[in-house]
Protein backbone atom coordinates (compact mmCIF):
# COMPACT_ATOMS: atom_id res chain seq x y z
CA UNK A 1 62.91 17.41 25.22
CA UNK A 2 60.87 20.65 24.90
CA UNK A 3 57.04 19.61 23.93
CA UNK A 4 57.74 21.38 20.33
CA UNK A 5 60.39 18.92 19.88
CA UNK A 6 57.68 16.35 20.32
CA UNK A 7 55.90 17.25 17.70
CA UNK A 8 56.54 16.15 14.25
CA UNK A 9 57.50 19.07 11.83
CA UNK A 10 54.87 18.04 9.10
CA UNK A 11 52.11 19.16 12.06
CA UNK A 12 53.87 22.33 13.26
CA UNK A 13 52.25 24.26 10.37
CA UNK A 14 49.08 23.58 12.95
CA UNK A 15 50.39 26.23 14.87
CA UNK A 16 49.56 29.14 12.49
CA UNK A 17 45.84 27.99 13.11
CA UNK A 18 45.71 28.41 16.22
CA UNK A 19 44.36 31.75 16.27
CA UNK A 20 41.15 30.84 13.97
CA UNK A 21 40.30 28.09 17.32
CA UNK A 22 41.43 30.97 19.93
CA UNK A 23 38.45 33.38 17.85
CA UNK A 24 35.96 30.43 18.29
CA UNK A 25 36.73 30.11 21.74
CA UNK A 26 35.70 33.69 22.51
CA UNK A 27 33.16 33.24 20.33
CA UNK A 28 31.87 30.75 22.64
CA UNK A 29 32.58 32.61 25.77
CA UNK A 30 30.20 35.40 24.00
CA UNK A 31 27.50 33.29 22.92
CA UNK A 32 26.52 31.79 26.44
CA UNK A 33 26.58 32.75 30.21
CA UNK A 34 29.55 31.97 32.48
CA UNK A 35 29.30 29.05 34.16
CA UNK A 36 26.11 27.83 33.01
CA UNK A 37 25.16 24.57 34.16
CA UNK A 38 24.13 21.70 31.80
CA UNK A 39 20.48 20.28 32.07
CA UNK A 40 20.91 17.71 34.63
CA UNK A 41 23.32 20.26 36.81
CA UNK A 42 20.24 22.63 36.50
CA UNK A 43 17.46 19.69 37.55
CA UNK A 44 19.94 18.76 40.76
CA UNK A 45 21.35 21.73 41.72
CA UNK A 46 24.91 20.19 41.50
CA UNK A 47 27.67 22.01 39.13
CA UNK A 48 29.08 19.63 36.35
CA UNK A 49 31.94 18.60 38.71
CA UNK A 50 29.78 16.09 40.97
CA UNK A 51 28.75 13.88 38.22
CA UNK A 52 31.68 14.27 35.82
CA UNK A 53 35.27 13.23 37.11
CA UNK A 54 37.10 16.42 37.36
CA UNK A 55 34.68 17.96 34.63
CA UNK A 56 35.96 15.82 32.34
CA UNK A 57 32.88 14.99 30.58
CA UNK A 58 31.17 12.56 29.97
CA UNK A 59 33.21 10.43 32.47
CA UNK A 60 31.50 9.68 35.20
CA UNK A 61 31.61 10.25 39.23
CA UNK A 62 30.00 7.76 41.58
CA UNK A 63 27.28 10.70 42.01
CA UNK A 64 26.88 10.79 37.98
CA UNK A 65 26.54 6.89 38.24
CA UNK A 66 23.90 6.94 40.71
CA UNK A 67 22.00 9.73 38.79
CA UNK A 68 22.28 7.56 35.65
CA UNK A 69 21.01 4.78 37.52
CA UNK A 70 18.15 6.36 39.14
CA UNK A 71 16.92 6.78 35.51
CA UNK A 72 17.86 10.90 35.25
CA UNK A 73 15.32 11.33 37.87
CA UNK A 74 17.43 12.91 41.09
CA UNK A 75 16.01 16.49 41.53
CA UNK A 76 13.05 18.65 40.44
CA UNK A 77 11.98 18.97 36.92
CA UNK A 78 12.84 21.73 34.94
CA UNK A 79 13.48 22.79 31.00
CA UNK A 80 15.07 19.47 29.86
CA UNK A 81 17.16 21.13 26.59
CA UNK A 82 20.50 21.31 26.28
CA UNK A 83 23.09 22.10 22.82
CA UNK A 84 26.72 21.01 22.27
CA UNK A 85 28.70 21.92 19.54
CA UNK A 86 32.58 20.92 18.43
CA UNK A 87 35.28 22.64 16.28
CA UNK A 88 38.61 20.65 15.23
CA UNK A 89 40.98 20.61 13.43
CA UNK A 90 43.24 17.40 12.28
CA UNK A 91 46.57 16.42 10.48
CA UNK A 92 47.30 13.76 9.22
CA UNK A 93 51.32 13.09 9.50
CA UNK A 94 51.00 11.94 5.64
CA UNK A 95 48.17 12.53 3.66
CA UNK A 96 48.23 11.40 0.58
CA UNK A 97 48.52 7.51 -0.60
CA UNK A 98 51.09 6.36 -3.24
CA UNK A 99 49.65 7.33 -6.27
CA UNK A 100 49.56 11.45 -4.47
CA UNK A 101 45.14 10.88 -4.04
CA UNK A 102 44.06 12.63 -0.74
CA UNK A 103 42.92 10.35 2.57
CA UNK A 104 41.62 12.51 4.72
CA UNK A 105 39.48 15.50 3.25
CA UNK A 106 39.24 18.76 5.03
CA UNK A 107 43.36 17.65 6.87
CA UNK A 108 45.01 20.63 8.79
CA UNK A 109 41.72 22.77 8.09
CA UNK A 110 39.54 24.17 10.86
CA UNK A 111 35.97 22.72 11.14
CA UNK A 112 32.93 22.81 12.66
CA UNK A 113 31.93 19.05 13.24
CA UNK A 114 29.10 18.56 14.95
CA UNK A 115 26.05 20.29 16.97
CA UNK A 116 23.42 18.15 19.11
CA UNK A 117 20.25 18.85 20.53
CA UNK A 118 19.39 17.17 23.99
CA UNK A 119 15.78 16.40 25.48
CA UNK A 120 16.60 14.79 28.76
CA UNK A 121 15.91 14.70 32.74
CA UNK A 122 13.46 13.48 34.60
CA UNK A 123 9.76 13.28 33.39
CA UNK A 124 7.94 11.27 36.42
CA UNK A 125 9.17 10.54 40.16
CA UNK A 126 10.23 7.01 38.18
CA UNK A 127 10.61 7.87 34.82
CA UNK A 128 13.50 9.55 32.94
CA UNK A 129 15.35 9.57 29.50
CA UNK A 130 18.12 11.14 27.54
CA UNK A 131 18.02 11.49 24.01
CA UNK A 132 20.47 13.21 21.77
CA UNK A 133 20.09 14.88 17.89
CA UNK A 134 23.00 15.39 16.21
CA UNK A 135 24.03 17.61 12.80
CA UNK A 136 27.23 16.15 11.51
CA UNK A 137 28.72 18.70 9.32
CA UNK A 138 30.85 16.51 7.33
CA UNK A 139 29.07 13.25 6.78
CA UNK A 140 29.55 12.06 3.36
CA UNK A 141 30.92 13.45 -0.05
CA UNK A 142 28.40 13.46 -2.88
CA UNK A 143 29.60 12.33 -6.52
CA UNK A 144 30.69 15.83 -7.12
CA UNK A 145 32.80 15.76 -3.95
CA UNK A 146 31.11 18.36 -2.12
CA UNK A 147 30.53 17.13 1.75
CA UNK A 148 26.74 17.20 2.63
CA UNK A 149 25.55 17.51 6.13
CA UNK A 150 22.82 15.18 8.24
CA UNK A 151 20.69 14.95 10.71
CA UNK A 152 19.84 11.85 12.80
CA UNK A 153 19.09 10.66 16.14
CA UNK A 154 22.51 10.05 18.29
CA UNK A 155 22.40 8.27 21.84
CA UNK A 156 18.98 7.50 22.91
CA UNK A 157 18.29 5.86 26.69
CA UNK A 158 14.93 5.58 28.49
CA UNK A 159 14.51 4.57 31.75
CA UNK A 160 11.98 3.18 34.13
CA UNK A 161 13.49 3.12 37.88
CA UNK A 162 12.11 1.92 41.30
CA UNK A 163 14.83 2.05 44.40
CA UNK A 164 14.05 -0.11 47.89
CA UNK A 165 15.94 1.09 50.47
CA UNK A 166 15.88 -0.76 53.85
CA UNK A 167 18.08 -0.82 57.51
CA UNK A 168 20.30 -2.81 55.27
CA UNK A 169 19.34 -2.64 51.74
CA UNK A 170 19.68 -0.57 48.60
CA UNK A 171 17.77 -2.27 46.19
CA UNK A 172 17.54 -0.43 42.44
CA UNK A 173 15.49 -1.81 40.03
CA UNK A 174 15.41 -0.55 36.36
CA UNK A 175 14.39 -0.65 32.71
CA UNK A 176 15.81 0.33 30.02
CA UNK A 177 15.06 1.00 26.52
CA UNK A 178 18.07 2.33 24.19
CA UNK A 179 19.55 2.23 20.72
CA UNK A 180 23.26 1.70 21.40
CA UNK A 181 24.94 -1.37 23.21
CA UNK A 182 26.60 -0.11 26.92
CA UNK A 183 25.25 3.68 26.36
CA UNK A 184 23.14 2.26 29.53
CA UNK A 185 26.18 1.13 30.88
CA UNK A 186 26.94 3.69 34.13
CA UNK A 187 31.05 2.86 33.91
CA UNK A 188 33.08 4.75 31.42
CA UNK A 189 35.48 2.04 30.45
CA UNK A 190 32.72 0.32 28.18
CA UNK A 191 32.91 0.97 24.73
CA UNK A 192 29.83 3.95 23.95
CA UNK A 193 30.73 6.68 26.19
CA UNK A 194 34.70 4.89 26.05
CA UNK A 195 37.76 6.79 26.07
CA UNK A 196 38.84 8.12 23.22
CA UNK A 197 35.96 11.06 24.34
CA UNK A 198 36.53 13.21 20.85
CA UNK A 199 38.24 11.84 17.73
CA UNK A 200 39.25 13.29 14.04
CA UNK A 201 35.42 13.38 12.02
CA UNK A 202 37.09 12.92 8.55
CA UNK A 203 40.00 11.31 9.24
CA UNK A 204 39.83 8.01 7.46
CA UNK A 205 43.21 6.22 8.64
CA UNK A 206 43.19 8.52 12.85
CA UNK A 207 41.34 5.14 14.34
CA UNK A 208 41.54 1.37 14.12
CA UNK A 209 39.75 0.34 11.62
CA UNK A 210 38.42 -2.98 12.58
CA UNK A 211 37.03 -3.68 16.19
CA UNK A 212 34.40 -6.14 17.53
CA UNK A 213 31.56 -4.96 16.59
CA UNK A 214 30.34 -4.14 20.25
CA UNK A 215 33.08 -1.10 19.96
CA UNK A 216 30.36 0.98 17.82
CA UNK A 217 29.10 -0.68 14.64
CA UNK A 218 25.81 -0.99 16.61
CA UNK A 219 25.04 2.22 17.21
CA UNK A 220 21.84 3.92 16.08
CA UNK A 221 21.20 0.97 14.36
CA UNK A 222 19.36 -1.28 16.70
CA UNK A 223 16.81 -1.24 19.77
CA UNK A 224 17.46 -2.91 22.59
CA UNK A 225 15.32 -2.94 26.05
CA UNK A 226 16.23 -5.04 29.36
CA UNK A 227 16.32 -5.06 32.96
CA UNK A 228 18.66 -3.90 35.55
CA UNK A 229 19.61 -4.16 39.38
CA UNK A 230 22.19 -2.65 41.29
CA UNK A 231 22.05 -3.48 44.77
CA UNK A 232 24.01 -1.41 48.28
CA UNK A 233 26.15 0.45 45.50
CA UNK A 234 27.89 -3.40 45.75
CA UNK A 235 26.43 -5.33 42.25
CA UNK A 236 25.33 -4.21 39.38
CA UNK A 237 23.75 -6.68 36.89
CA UNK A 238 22.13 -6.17 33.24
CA UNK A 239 19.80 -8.55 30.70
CA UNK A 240 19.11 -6.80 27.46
CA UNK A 241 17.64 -7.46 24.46
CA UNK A 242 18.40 -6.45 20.74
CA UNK A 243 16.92 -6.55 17.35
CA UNK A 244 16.81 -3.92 14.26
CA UNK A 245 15.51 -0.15 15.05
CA UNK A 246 13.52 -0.47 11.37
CA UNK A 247 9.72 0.56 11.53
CA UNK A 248 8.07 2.01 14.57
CA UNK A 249 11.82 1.63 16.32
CA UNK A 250 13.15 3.84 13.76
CA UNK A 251 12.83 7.11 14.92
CA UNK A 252 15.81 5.61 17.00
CA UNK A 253 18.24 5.04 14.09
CA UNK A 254 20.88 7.29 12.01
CA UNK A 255 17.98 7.20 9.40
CA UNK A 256 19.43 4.26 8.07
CA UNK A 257 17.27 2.68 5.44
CA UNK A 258 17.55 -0.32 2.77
CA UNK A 259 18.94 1.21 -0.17
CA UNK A 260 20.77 3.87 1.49
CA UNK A 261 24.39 3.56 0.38
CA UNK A 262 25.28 6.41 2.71
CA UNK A 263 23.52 5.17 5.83
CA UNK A 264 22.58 1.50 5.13
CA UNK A 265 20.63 -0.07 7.80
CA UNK A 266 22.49 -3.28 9.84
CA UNK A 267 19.85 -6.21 9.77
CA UNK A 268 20.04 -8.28 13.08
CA UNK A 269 17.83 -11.88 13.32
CA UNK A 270 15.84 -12.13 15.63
CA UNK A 271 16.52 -11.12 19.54
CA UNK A 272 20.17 -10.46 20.43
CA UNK A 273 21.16 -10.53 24.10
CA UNK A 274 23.59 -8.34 25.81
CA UNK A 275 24.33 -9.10 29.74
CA UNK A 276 26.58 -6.84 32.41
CA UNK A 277 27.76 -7.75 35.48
CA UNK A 278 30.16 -5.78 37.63
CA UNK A 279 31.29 -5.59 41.17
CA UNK A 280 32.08 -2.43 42.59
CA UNK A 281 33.36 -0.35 46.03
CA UNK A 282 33.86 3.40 46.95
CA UNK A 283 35.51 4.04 50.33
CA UNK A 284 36.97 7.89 51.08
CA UNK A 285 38.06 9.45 47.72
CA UNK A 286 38.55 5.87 45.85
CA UNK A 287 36.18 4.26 44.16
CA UNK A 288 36.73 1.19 42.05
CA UNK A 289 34.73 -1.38 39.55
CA UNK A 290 35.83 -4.65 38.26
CA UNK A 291 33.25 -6.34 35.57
CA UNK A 292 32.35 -8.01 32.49
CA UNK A 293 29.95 -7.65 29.62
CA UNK A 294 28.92 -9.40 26.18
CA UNK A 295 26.93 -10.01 23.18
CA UNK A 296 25.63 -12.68 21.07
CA UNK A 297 24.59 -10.91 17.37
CA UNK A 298 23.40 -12.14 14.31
CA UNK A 299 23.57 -9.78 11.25
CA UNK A 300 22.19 -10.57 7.58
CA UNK A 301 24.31 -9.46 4.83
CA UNK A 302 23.45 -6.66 3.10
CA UNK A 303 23.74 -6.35 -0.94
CA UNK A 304 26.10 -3.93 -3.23
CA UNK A 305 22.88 -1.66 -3.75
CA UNK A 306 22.38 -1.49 0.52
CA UNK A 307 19.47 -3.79 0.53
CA UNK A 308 19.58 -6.54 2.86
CA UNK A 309 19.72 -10.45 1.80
CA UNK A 310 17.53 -12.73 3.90
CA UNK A 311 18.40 -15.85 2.18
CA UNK A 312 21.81 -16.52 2.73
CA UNK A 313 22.65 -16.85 6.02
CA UNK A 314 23.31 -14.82 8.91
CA UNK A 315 27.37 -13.92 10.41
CA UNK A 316 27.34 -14.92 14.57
CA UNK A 317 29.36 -13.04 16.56
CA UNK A 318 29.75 -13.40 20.00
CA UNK A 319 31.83 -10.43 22.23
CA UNK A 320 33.07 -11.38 25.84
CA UNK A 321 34.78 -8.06 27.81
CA UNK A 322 36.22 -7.55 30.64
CA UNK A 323 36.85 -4.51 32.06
CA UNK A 324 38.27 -2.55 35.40
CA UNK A 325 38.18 1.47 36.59
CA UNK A 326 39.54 2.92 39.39
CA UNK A 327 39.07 6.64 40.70
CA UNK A 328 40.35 8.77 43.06
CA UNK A 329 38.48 12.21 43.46
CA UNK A 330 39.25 14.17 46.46
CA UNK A 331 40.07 18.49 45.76
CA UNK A 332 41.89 19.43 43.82
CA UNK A 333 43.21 16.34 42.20
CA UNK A 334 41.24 13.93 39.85
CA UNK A 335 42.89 10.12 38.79
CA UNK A 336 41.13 7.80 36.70
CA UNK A 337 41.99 4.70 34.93
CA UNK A 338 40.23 2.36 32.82
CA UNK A 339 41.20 -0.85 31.36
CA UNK A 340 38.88 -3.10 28.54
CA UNK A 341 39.64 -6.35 27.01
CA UNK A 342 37.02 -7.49 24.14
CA UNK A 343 37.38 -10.82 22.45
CA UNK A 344 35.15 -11.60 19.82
CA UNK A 345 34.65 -14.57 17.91
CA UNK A 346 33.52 -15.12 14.40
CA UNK A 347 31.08 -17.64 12.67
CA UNK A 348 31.01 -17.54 8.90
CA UNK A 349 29.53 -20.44 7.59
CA UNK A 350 28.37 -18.50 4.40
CA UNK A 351 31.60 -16.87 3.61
CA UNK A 352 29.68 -13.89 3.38
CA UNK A 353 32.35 -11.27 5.67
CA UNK A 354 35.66 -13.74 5.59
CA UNK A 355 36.87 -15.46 2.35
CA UNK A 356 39.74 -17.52 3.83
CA UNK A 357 37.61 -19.71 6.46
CA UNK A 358 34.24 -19.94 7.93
CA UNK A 359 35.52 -18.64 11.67
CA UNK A 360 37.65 -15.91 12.80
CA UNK A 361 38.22 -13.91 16.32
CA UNK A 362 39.27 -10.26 16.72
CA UNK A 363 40.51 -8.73 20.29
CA UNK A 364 40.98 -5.50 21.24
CA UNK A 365 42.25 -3.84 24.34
CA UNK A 366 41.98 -0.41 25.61
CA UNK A 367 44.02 1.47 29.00
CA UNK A 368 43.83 4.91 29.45
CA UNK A 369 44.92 6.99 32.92
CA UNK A 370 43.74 10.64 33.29
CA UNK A 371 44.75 13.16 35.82
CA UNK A 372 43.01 16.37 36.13
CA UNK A 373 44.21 19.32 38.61
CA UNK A 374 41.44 21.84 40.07
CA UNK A 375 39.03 20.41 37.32
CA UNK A 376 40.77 22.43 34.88
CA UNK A 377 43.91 20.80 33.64
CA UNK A 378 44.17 17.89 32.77
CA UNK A 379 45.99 15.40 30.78
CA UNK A 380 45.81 11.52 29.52
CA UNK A 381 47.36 8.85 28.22
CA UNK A 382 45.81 5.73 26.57
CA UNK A 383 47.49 2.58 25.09
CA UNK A 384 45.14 0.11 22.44
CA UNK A 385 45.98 -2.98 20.66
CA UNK A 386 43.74 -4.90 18.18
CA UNK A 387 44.49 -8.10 17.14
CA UNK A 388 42.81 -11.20 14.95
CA UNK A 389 42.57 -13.75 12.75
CA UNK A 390 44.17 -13.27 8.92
CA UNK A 391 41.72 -12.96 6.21
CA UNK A 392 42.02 -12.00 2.34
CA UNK A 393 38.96 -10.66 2.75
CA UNK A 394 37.84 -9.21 5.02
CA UNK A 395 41.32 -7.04 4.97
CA UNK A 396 42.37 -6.83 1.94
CA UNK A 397 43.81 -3.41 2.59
CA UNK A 398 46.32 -5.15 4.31
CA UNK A 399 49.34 -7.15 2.56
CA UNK A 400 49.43 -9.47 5.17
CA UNK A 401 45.46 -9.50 5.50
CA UNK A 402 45.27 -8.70 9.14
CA UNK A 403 43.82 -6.45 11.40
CA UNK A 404 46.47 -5.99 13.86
CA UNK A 405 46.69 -2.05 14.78
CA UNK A 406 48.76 -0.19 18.16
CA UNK A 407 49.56 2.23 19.62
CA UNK A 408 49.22 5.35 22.11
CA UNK A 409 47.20 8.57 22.11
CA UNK A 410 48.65 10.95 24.83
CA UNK A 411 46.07 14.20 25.39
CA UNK A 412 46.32 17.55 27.06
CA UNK A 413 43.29 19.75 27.70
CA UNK A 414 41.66 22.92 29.16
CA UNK A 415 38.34 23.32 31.28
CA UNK A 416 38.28 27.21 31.22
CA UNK A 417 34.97 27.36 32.85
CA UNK A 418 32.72 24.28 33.59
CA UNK A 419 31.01 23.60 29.90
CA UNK A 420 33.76 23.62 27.66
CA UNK A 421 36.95 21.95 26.84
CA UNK A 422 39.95 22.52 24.28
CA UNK A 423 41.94 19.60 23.53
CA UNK A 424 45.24 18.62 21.56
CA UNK A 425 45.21 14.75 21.22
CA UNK A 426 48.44 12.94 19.60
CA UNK A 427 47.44 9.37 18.04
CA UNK A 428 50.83 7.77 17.21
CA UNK A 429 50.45 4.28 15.30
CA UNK A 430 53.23 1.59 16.07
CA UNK A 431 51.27 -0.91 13.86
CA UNK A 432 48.87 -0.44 11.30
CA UNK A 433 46.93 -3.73 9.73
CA UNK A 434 49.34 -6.21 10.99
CA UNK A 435 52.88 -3.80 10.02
CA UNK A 436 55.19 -1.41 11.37
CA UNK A 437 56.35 0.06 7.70
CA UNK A 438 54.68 -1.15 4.51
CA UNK A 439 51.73 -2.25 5.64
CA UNK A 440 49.54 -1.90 2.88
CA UNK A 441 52.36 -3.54 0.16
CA UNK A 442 52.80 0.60 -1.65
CA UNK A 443 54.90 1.50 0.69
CA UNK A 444 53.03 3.61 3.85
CA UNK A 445 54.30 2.64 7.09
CA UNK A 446 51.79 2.76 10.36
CA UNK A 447 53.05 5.93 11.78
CA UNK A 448 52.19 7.73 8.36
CA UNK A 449 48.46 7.50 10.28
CA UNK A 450 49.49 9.60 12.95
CA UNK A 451 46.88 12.13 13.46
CA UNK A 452 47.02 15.50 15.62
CA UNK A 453 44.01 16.70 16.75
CA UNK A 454 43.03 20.21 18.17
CA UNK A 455 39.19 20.41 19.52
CA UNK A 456 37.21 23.18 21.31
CA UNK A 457 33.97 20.94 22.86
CA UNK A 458 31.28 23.01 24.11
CA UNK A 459 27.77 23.10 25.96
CA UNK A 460 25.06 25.55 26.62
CA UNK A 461 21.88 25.20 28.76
């Protein structure tokens, strides 16, 4: 079957854009240097290849791991900026619900998403940090519908690193401050810098739409600061904890604030701990990590009006993963494959997130394999599943009230020089909230979801 076969016919009309994305692309290729090297390339001397798998960024190579770990602090010091910047464009196989209103705003229209600002690298022999600004383009509609823009912080990690090394020992010991659960977290098959690496920005139905709530809902909304050893590149081991990123912490939120409708801040009692532990071994060109990770939360409700409610009871969840990557990086072939299980279970005993009983669970699993050839072609394929208890409430977009959602997202992309990538991703949806066709009870079937998406992702230093 040719690969235009494989496409369905409602997304072929992509193809007429495809010159606007080629124009941006040269664009780019005008507006910085060839082969510029990103901060951390510039303050180690390394090109992007040795710390991201086949330039695939932001997935790591053992080197990247080790820099990471080392708290950004490998090398000399130097100018510690560095901008990124996406375009996309996404289709949505059917876009418009029963009664004809629109799902996804801005469908089979070229975009620019998003633009971040870095500060990162090394700032003493021990201390280093990497902290991200982003402008998303698109982030809400107003009540007129017109789309209005933001600026917040993004990813935010700050590290404090001594390393012991002995005859027989290599012995790191680090600290950790960070907004973001597993953005400290050196393995890419843990949920922040997690495969899928780019996704549809206004697509509303491209994505699961319920996962634990370690897959995400955390971020840039909490503060979290813990301990970390990782000893002869063997055992790596985590204790974090967590609480709200409101007052002098929130510099290191979305600008999420009580009231806020649009960016409504997530309310966590008390100190929430997050642990890691993972065994791992490189030998030749394999390397290979098997681990586990989880969380304990407790999050107040928040009112209609986006303030939060203190007196009714908090909602416990509790997220156990498990997770597993192997890599193989030897010229010019790149192999990597990840694997994450996440089961989470619920406490209600307020009804205040499920209506139908006072506990619940949701699980979600992830695979994705990735080959890249000469760090410039490459191509993936992931398989997720999400799965839980029913609830009236809690989905009441579905007719059978569940969350269960599957299926694939196969991906082909371009590395024309080392800091940029174009992308066509293909999300296909076998299930959508617990259905294969009529899942929502008017008629739309899960693969109506499917979502093409075309993406130009690139960096200048």
């Amino acid at each position: 079957m040719s690969r235009a076969a494989m496409i369905p016919r409602s997304h072929r009309h992509l193809l007429r854009y495809g010159w606007i994305l080629a124009i941006a692309t040269l664009c780019l290729f005008q507006s910085s240097t060839a082969w510029a090297l990103p901060v951390f390339a510039r303050q180690t001397g390394q090109s992007c290849v040795a710390c991201h798998a086949g330039g695939q960024f932001p997935e790591l190579t053992p080197y990247g791991r080790m820099f990471k770990l080392n708290g950004y602090t490998l090398g000399e010091r130097t100018v510690p900026i560095a901008v990124m910047g996406t375009l996309d464009l996404s289709s949505t196989r059917r876009n418009h619900d029963a009664n004809g209103n629109v799902i996804s705003p801005k469908d089979s229209l070229p975009i620019f998403d998003a633009a971040s600002i870095f500060f990162a690298g090394k700032i003493t022999d021990k201390i280093g940090a990497f902290t991200q600004f982003t402008y998303t383009n698109y982030d809400h509609q107003d009540s007129n519908g017109r789309w209005v823009g933001h600026w917040h912080s993004d990813n935010m990690d700050f590290r404090y690193v001594d390393r012991i090394i002995g005859d027989t020992n290599d012995l790191i010991l680090g600290a950790t401050l960070n907004n973001n659960p597993t953005v400290q977290d050196p393995w890419n098959s843990t949920p922040a810098w997690g495969y899928p690496y780019v996704s549809s920005p206004t697509s509303k139905v491209g994505m699961p739409q319920f996962l634990p709530i370690i897959e995400g809902a955390l971020g840039q909304q909490v503060v979290g600061a813990g301990g970390y050893v990782y000893w002869n590149r063997t055992i790596y081991a985590e204790l974090s904890l967590y609480s709200t990123a409101d007052g002098i912490w929130s510099f290191m939120s979305k600008g999420n604030k009580p009231g806020d409708l649009e960016h409504p801040q997530i309310y966590l009692r008390g100190q929430n701990p997050y642990w890691r532990l993972a065994l791992t071994r490189e030998w030749g060109p394999h390397n290979v990590m098997v681990g586990t990770f989880g969380m304990s939360v407790n999050i107040y409700p928040n009112s209609a009006s986006a303030f939060p409610v203190f007196t009714q009871g908090v909602t416990r969840y509790r997220d156990i993963g498990f997770d597993a990557q192997y890599q193989y990086l030897l010229e010019p072939n790149t192999v990597t494959a990840q694997i994450r299980y996440i089961r989470e279970n619920i406490s209600d005993p307020n009804n205040l997130v499920f209506g139908d009983s006072k506990s619940a669970n949701l699980k979600s699993l992830r695979v994705k394999l990735s080959y890249v050839y000469q760090a410039k072609y490459g191509v993936s394929f992931s398989f997720f599943n999400v799965t839980g208890s029913r609830d009236s409430t809690a989905y009441s977009g579905s007719a059978s009230f569940s969350p269960a959602t599957q299926g694939w997202t196969p991906e082909i992309f371009w590395v024309p020089v080392q800091n940029i990538r174009i992308g066509l991703q293909y999300t296909h949806f076998t299930k959508y909230l617990g259905a294969r066709t009529n899942y929502d009870g008017q008629g739309r079937n899960a693969s109506d979801n499917d979502t093409l998406l075309l993406y130009v992702w690139a960096a200048y230093w």
